[in-house]
C-alpha atoms as a PDB file:
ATOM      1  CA  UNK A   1     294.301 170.769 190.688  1.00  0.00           C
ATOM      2  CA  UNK A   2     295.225 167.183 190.627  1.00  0.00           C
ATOM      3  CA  UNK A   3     295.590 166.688 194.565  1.00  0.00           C
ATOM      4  CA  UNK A   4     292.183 168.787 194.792  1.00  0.00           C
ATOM      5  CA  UNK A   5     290.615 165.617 191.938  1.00  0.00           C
ATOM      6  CA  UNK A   6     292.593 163.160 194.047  1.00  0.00           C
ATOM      7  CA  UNK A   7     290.940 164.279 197.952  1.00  0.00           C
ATOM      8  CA  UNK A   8     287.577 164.470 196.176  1.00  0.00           C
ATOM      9  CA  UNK A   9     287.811 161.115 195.187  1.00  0.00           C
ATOM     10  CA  UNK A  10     289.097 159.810 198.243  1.00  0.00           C
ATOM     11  CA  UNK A  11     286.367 161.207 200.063  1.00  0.00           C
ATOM     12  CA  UNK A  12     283.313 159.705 197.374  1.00  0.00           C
ATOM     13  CA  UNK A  13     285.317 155.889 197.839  1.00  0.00           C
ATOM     14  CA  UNK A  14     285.436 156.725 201.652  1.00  0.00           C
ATOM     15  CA  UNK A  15     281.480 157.996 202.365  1.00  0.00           C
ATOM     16  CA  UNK A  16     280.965 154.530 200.088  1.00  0.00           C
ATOM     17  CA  UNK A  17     282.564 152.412 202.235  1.00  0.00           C
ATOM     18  CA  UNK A  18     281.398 153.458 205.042  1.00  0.00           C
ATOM     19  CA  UNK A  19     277.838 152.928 203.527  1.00  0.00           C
ATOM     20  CA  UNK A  20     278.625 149.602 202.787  1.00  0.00           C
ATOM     21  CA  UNK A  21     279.900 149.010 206.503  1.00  0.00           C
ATOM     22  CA  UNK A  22     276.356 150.239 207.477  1.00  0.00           C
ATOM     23  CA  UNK A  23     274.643 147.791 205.389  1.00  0.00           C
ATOM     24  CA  UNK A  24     276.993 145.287 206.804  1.00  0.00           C
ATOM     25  CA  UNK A  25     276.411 146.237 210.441  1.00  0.00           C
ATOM     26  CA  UNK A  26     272.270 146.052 209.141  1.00  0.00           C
ATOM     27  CA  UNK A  27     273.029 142.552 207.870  1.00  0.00           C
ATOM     28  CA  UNK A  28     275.092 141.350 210.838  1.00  0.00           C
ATOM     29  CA  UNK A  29     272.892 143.017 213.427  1.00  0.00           C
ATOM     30  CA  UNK A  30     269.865 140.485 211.787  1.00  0.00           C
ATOM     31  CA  UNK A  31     272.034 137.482 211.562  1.00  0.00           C
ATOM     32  CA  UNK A  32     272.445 137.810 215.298  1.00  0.00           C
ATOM     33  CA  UNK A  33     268.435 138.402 216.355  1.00  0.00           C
ATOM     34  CA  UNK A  34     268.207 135.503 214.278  1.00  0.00           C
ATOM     35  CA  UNK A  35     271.245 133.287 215.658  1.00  0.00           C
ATOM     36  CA  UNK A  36     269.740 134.265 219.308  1.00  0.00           C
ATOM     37  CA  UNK A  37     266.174 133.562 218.452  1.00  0.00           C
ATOM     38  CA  UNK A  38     267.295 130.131 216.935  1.00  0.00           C
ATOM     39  CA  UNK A  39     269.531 129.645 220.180  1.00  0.00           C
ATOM     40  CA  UNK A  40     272.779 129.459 217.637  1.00  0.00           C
ATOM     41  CA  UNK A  41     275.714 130.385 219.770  1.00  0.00           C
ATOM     42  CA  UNK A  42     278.201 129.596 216.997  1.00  0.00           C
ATOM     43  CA  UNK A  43     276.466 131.906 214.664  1.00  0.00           C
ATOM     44  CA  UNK A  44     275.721 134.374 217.435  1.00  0.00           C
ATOM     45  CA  UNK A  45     279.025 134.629 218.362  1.00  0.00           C
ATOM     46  CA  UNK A  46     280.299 134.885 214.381  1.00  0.00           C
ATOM     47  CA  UNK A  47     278.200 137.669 214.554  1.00  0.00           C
ATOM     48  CA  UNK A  48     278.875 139.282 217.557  1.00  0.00           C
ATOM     49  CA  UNK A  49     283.166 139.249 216.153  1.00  0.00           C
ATOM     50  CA  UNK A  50     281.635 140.698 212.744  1.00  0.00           C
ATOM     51  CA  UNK A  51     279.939 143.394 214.971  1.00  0.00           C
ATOM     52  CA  UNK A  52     283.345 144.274 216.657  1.00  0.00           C
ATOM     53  CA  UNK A  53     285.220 144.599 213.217  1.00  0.00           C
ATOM     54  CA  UNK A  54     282.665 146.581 211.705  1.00  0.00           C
ATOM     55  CA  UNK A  55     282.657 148.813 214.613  1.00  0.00           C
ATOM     56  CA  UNK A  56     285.958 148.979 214.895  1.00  0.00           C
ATOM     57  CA  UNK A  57     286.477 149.896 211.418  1.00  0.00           C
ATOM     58  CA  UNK A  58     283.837 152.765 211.109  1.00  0.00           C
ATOM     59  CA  UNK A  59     285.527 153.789 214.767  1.00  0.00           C
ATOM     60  CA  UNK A  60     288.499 154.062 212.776  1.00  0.00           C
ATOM     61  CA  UNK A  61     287.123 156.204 210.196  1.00  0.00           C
ATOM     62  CA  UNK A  62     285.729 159.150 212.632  1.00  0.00           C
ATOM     63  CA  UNK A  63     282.235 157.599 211.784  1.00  0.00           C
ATOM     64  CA  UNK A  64     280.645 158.381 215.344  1.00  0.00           C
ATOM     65  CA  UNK A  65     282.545 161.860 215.546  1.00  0.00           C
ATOM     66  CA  UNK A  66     279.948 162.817 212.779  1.00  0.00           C
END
């Protein structure tokens, strides 16, 4: 019964985080129309890494499999 508690939680911390990452990826994805509009390259390309970790991260997670 324990391990059954334990994967249940696991899974509620895991669909969280990846809610958070899509709220990040919302945020980031902004900050870069933004950077590109304002002709930022430095912030346009701080985005643009963010972007890859994000994606990278939910890849990791089975995200797009879903």
């Amino acid at each position: 019964m324990k391990q059954v508690v334990h994967f249940v939680r696991k899974e509620d911390v895991e669909r969280e985080y990846v809610r958070t990452l899509q709220l990040e990826l919302d945020y980031e994805l902004a900050t870069l129309f933004d950077a590109i509009q304002e002709q930022d390259d430095k912030q346009a390309e701080k985005s643009k890494e963010r972007l890859a970790e994000i994606h990278n991260e939910l890849e990791t997670l089975n995200v797009f499999s879903m």
